[in-house]
C-alpha atoms as a PDB file:
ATOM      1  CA  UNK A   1     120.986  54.127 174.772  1.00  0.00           C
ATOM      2  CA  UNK A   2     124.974  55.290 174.050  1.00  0.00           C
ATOM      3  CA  UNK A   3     125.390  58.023 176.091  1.00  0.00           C
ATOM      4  CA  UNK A   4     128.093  59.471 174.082  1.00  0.00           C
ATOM      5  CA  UNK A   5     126.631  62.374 171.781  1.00  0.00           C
ATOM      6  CA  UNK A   6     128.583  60.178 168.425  1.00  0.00           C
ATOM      7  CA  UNK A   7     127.828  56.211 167.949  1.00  0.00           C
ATOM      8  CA  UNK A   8     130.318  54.606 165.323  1.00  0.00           C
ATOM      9  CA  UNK A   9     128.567  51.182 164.229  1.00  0.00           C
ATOM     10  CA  UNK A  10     129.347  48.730 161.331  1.00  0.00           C
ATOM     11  CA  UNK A  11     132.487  49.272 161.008  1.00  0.00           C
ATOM     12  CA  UNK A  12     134.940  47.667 158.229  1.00  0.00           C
ATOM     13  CA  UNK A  13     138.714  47.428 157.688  1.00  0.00           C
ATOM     14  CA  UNK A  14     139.730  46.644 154.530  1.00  0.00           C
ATOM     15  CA  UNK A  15     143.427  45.995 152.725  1.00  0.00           C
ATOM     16  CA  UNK A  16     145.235  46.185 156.193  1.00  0.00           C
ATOM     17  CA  UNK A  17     147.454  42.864 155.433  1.00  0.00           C
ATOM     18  CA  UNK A  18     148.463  44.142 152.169  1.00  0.00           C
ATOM     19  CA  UNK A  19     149.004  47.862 153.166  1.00  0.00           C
ATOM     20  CA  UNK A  20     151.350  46.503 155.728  1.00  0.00           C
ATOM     21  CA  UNK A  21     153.088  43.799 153.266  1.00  0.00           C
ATOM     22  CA  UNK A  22     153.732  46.959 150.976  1.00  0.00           C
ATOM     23  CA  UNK A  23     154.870  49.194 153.182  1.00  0.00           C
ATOM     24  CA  UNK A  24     158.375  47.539 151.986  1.00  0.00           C
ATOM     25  CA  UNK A  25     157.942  47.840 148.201  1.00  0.00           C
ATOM     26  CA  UNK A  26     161.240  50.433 147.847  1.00  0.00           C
ATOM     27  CA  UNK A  27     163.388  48.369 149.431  1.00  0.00           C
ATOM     28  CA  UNK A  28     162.365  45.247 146.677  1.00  0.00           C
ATOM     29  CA  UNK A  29     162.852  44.281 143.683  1.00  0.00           C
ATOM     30  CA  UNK A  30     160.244  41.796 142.509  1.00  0.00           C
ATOM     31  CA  UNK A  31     156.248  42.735 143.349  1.00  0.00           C
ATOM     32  CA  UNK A  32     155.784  40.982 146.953  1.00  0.00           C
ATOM     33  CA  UNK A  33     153.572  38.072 147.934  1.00  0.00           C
ATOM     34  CA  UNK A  34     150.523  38.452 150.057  1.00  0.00           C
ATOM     35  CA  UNK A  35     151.229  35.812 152.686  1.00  0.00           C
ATOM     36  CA  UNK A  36     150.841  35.395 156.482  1.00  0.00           C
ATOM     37  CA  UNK A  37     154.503  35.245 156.675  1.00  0.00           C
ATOM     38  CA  UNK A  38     155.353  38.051 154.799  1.00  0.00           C
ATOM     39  CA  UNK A  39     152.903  40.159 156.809  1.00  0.00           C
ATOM     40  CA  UNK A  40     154.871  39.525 160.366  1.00  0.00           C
ATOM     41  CA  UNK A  41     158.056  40.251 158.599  1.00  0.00           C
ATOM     42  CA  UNK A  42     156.809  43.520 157.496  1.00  0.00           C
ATOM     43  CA  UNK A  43     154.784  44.252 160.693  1.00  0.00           C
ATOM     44  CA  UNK A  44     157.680  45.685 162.478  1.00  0.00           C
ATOM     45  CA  UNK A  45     158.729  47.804 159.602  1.00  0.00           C
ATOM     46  CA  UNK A  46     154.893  48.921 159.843  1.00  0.00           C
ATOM     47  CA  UNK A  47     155.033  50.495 163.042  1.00  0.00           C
ATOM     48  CA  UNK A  48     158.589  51.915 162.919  1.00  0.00           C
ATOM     49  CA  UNK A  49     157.320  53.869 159.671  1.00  0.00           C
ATOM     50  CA  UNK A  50     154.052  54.392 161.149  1.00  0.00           C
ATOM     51  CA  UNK A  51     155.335  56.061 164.047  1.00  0.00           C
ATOM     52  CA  UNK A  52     157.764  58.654 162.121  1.00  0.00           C
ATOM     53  CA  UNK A  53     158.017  62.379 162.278  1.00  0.00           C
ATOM     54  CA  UNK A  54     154.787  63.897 161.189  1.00  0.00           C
ATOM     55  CA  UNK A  55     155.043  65.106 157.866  1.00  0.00           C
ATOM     56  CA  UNK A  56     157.655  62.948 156.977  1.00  0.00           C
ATOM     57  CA  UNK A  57     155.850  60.854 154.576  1.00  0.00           C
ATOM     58  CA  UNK A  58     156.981  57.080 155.745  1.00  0.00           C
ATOM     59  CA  UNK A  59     153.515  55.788 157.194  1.00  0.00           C
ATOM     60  CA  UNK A  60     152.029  56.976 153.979  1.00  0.00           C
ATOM     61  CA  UNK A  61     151.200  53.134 153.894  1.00  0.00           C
ATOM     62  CA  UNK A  62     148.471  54.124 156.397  1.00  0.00           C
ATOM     63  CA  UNK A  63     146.502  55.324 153.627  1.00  0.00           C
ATOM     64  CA  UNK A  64     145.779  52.078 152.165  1.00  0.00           C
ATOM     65  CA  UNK A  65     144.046  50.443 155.156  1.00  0.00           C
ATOM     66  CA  UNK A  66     140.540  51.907 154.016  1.00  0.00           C
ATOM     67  CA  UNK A  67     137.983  51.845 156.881  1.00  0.00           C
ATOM     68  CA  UNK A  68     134.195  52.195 156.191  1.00  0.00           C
ATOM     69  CA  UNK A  69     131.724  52.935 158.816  1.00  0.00           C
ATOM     70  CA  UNK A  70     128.209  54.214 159.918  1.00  0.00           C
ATOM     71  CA  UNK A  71     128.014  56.881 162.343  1.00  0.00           C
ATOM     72  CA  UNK A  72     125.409  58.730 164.512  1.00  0.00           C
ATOM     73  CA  UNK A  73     126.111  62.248 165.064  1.00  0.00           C
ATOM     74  CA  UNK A  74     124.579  65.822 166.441  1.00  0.00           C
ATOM     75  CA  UNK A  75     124.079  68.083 163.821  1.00  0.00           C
ATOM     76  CA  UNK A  76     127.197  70.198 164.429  1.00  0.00           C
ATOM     77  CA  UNK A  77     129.570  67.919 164.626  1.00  0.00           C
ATOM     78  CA  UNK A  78     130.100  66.960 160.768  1.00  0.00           C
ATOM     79  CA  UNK A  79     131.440  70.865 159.869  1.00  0.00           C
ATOM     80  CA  UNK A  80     134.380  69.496 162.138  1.00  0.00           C
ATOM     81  CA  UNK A  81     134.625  66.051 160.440  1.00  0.00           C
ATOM     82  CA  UNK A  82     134.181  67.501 156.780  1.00  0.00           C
ATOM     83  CA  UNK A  83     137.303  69.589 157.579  1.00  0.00           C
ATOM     84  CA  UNK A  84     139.138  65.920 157.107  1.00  0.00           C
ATOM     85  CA  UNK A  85     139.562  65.598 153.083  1.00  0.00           C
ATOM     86  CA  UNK A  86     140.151  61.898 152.786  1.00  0.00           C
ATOM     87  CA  UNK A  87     136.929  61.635 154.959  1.00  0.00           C
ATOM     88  CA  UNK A  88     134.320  60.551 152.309  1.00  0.00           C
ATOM     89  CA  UNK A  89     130.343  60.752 153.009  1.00  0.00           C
ATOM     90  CA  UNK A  90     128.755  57.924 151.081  1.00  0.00           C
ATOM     91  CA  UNK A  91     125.171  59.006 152.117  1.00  0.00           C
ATOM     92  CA  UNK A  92     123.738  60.723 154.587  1.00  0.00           C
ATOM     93  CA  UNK A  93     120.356  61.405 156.446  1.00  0.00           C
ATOM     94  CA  UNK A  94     118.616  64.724 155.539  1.00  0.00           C
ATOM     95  CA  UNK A  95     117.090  67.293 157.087  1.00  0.00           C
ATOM     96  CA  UNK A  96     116.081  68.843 153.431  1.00  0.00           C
ATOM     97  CA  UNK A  97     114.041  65.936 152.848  1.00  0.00           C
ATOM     98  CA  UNK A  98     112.599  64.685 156.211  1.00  0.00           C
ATOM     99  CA  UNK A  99     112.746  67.300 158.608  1.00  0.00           C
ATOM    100  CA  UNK A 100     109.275  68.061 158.508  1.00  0.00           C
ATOM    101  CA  UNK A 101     108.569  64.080 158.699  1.00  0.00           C
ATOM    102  CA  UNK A 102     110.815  63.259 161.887  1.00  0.00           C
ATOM    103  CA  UNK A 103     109.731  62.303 165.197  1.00  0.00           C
ATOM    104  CA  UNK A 104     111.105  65.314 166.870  1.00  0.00           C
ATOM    105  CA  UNK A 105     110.547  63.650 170.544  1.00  0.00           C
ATOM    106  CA  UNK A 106     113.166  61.649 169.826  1.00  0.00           C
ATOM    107  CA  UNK A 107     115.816  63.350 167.003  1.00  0.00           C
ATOM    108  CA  UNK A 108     117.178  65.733 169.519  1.00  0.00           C
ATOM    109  CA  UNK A 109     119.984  64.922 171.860  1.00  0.00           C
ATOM    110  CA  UNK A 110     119.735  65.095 175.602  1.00  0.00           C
ATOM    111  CA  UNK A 111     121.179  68.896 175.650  1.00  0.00           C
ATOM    112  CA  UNK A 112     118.301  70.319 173.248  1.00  0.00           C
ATOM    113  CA  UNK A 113     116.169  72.169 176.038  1.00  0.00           C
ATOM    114  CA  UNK A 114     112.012  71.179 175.468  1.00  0.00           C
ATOM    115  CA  UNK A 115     111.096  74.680 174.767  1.00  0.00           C
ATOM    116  CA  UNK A 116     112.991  74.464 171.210  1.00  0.00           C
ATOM    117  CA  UNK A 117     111.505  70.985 170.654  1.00  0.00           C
ATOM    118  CA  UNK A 118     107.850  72.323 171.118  1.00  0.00           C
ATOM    119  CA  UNK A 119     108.535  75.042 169.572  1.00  0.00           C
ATOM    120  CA  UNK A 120     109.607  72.822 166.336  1.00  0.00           C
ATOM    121  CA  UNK A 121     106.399  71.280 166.992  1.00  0.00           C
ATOM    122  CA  UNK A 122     104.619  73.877 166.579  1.00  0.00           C
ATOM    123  CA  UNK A 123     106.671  75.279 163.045  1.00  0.00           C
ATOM    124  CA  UNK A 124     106.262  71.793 161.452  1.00  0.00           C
ATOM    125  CA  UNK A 125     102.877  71.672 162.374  1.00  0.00           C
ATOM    126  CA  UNK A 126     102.243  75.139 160.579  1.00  0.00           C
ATOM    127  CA  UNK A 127     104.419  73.497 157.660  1.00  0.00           C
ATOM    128  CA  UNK A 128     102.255  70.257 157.756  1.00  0.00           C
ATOM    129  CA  UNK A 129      98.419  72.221 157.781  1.00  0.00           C
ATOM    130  CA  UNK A 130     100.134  74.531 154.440  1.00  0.00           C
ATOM    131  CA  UNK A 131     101.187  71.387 152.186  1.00  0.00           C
ATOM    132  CA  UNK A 132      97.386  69.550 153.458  1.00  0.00           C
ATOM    133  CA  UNK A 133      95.494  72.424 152.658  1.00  0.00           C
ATOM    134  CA  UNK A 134      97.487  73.852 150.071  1.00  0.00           C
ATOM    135  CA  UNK A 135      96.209  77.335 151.748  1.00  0.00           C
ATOM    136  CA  UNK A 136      98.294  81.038 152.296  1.00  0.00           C
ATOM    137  CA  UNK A 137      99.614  81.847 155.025  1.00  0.00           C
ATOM    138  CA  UNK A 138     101.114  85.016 156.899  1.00  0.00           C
ATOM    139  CA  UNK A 139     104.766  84.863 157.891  1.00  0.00           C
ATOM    140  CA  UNK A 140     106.559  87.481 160.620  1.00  0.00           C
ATOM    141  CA  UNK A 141     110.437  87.761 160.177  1.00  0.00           C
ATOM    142  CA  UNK A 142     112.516  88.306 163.033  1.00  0.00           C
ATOM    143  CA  UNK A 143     113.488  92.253 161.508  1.00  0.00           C
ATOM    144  CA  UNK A 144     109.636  92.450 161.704  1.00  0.00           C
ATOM    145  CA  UNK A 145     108.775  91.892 157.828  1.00  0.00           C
ATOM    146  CA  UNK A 146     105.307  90.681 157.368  1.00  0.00           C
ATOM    147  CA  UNK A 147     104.996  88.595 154.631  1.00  0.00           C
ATOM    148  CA  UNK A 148     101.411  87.091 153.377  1.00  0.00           C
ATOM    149  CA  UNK A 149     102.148  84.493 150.982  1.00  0.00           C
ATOM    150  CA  UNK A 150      99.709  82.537 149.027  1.00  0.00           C
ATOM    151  CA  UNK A 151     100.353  78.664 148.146  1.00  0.00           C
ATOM    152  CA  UNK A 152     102.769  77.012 147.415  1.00  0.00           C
ATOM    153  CA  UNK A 153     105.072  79.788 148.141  1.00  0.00           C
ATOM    154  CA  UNK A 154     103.725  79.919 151.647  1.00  0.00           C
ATOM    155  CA  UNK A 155     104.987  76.130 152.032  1.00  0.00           C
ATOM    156  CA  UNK A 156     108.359  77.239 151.009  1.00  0.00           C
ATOM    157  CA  UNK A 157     108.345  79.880 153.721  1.00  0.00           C
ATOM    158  CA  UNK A 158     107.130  77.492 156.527  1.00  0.00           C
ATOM    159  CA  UNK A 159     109.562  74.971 155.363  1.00  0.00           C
ATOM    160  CA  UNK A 160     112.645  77.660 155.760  1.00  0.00           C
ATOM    161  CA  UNK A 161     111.341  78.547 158.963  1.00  0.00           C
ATOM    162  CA  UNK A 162     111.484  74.433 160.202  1.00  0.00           C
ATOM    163  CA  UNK A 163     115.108  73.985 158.732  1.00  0.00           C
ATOM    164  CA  UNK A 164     116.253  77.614 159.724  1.00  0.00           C
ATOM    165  CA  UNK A 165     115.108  76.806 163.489  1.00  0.00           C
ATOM    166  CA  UNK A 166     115.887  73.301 163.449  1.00  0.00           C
ATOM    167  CA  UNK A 167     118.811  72.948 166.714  1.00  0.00           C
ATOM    168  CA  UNK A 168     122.324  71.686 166.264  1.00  0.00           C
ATOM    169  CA  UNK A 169     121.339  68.743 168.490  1.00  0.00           C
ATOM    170  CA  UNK A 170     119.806  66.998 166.315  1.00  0.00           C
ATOM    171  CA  UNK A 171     120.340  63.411 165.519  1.00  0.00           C
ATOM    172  CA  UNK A 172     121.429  62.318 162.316  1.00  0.00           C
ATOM    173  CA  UNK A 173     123.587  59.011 160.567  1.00  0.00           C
ATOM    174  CA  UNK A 174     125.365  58.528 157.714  1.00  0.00           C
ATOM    175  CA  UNK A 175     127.951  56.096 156.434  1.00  0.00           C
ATOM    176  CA  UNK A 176     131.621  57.082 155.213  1.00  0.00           C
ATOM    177  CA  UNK A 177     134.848  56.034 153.869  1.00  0.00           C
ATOM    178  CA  UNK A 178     138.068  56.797 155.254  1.00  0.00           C
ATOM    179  CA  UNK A 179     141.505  54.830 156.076  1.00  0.00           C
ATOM    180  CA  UNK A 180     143.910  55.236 158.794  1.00  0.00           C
ATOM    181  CA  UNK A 181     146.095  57.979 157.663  1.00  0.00           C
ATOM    182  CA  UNK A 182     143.561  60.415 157.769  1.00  0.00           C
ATOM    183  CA  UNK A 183     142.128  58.450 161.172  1.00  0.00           C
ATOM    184  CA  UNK A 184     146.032  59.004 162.780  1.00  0.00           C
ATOM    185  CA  UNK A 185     145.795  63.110 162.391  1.00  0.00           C
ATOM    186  CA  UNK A 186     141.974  62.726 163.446  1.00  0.00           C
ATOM    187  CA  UNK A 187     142.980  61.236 166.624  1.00  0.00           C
ATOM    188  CA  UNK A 188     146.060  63.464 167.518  1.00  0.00           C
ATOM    189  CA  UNK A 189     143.881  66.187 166.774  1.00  0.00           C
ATOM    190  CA  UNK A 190     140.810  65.379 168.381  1.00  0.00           C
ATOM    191  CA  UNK A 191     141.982  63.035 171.419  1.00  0.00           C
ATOM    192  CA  UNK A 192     141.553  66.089 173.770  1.00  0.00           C
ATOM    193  CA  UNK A 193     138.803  67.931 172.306  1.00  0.00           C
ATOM    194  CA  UNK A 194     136.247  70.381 174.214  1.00  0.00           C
ATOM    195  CA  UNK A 195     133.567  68.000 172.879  1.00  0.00           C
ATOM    196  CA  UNK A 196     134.336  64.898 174.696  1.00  0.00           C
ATOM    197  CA  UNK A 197     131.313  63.007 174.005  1.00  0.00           C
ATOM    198  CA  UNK A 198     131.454  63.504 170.657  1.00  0.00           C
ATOM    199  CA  UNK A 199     135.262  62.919 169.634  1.00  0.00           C
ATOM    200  CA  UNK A 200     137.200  61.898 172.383  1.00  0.00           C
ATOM    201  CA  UNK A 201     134.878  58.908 173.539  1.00  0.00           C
ATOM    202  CA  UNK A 202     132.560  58.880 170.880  1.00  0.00           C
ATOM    203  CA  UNK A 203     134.702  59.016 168.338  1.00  0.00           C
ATOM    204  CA  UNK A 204     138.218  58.304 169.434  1.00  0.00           C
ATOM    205  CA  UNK A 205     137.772  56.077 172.107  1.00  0.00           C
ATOM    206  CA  UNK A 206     135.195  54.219 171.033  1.00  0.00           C
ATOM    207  CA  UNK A 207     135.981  53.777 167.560  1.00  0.00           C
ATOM    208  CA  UNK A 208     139.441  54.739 166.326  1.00  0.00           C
ATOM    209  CA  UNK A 209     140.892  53.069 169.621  1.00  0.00           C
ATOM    210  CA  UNK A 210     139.465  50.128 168.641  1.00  0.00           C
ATOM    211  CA  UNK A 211     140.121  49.300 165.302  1.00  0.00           C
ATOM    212  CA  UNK A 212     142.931  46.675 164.757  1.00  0.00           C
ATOM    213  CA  UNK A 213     146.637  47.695 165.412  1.00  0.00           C
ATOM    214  CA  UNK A 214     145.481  51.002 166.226  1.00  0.00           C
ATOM    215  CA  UNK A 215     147.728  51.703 169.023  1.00  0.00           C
ATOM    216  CA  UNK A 216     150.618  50.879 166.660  1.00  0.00           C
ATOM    217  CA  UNK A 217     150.076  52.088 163.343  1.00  0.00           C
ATOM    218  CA  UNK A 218     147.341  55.315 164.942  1.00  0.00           C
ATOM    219  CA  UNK A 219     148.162  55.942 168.731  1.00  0.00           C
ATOM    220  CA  UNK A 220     151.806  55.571 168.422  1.00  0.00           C
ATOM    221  CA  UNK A 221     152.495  52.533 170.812  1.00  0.00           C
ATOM    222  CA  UNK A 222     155.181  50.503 169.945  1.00  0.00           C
ATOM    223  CA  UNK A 223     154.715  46.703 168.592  1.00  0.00           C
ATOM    224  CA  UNK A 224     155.717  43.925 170.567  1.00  0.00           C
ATOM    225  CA  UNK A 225     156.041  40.534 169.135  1.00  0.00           C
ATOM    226  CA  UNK A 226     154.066  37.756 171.383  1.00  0.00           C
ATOM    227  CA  UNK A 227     155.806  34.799 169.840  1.00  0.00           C
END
């Protein structure tokens, strides 16, 4: 099992060879052609404009190599990802639908302590015996409310206390869209983070590291001909 709290799988790079090719479009004057050779002469142009003054707008390029991916994550780490606009969720897991379905043994993450998993046990239990039975139930708030609800409203209030108790920890996946513009100020940004299991090896390291010419067009190493 990863031992990082994020797992980036199936990953996909897409229009990387043309991004790069294009990156020299103002200085033509006829549309280019999508060629092997006209990729290494534009490579070098491709990492001088990639590594530019932030906010400068030359590695705009970047946005064009699209990168699509599927990612395993603790519950609250996507309100830090969804902060990235050009960060797309195609689909996603959901609590809403299958909390009360999960096997909650194994949906938390290491750091969830076992009294808040049994205890989960014990609130989708409650949740489970409601919808079977389709019988009321009696509901304590935490400001000390009683509430005796009859069915189905007492599902509704067994279900919001599963998903308002649920922990942070837990495991979900989803697939996304993104490219390596928005992956560059991702990894500046999140190379050093508090969470280190989540984005700098999880997600950093272990992904945006990874991906092809990353040092040069993301990290900011220079490129060096091998030829």
């Amino acid at each position: 099992k990863n031992i990082f709290m994020v797992e980036v799988t199936n990953w996909k790079v897409y229009d990387l060879k043309e991004s790069v090719i294009a990156c020299r479009n103002a200085m033509r004057l006829t549309p280019p052609e999508y060629t092997e050779e006209e990729f290494e002469k534009s490579l070098p142009r491709a990492v001088q404009l990639a590594n530019s003054p932030q906010g400068s707008g030359h590695g705009n390029f970047l946005c064009g190599i699209r990168v699509a991916f599927d990612i395993k994550y603790p519950g609250y780490f996507t309100p830090e990802l969804q902060r990235y606009h050009f960060n797309d969720i195609v689909t996603s897991a959901s609590k809403m639908h299958k909390l009360v379905q999960m096997d909650l043994d194994m949906c938390f993450n290491k750091y969830v302590p076992q009294v808040f998993v049994d205890e989960m046990k014990k609130l989708v239990a409650r949740y489970n015996r409601i919808k079977d039975s389709k019988a009321g139930a009696t509901f304590t708030l935490r400001s000390g409310e009683v509430i005796v609800a009859d069915y189905p409203d007492a599902l509704y209030y067994a279900f919001m206390e599963c998903i308002s108790a649920c922990p942070q920890g837990i495991e979900l996946f989803m697939r996304c869209t993104t490219n390596y513009l928005s992956l560059k100020t991702i990894y500046h940004q999140r190379k050093n983070h508090k969470l280190w299991e989540d984005w700098v090896e999880g997600f950093c390291k272990n992904f945006i590291a990874k991906l092809p010419y990353a040092r040069e067009f993301i990290i900011g190493v220079k490129y060096e001909r091998t030829d």
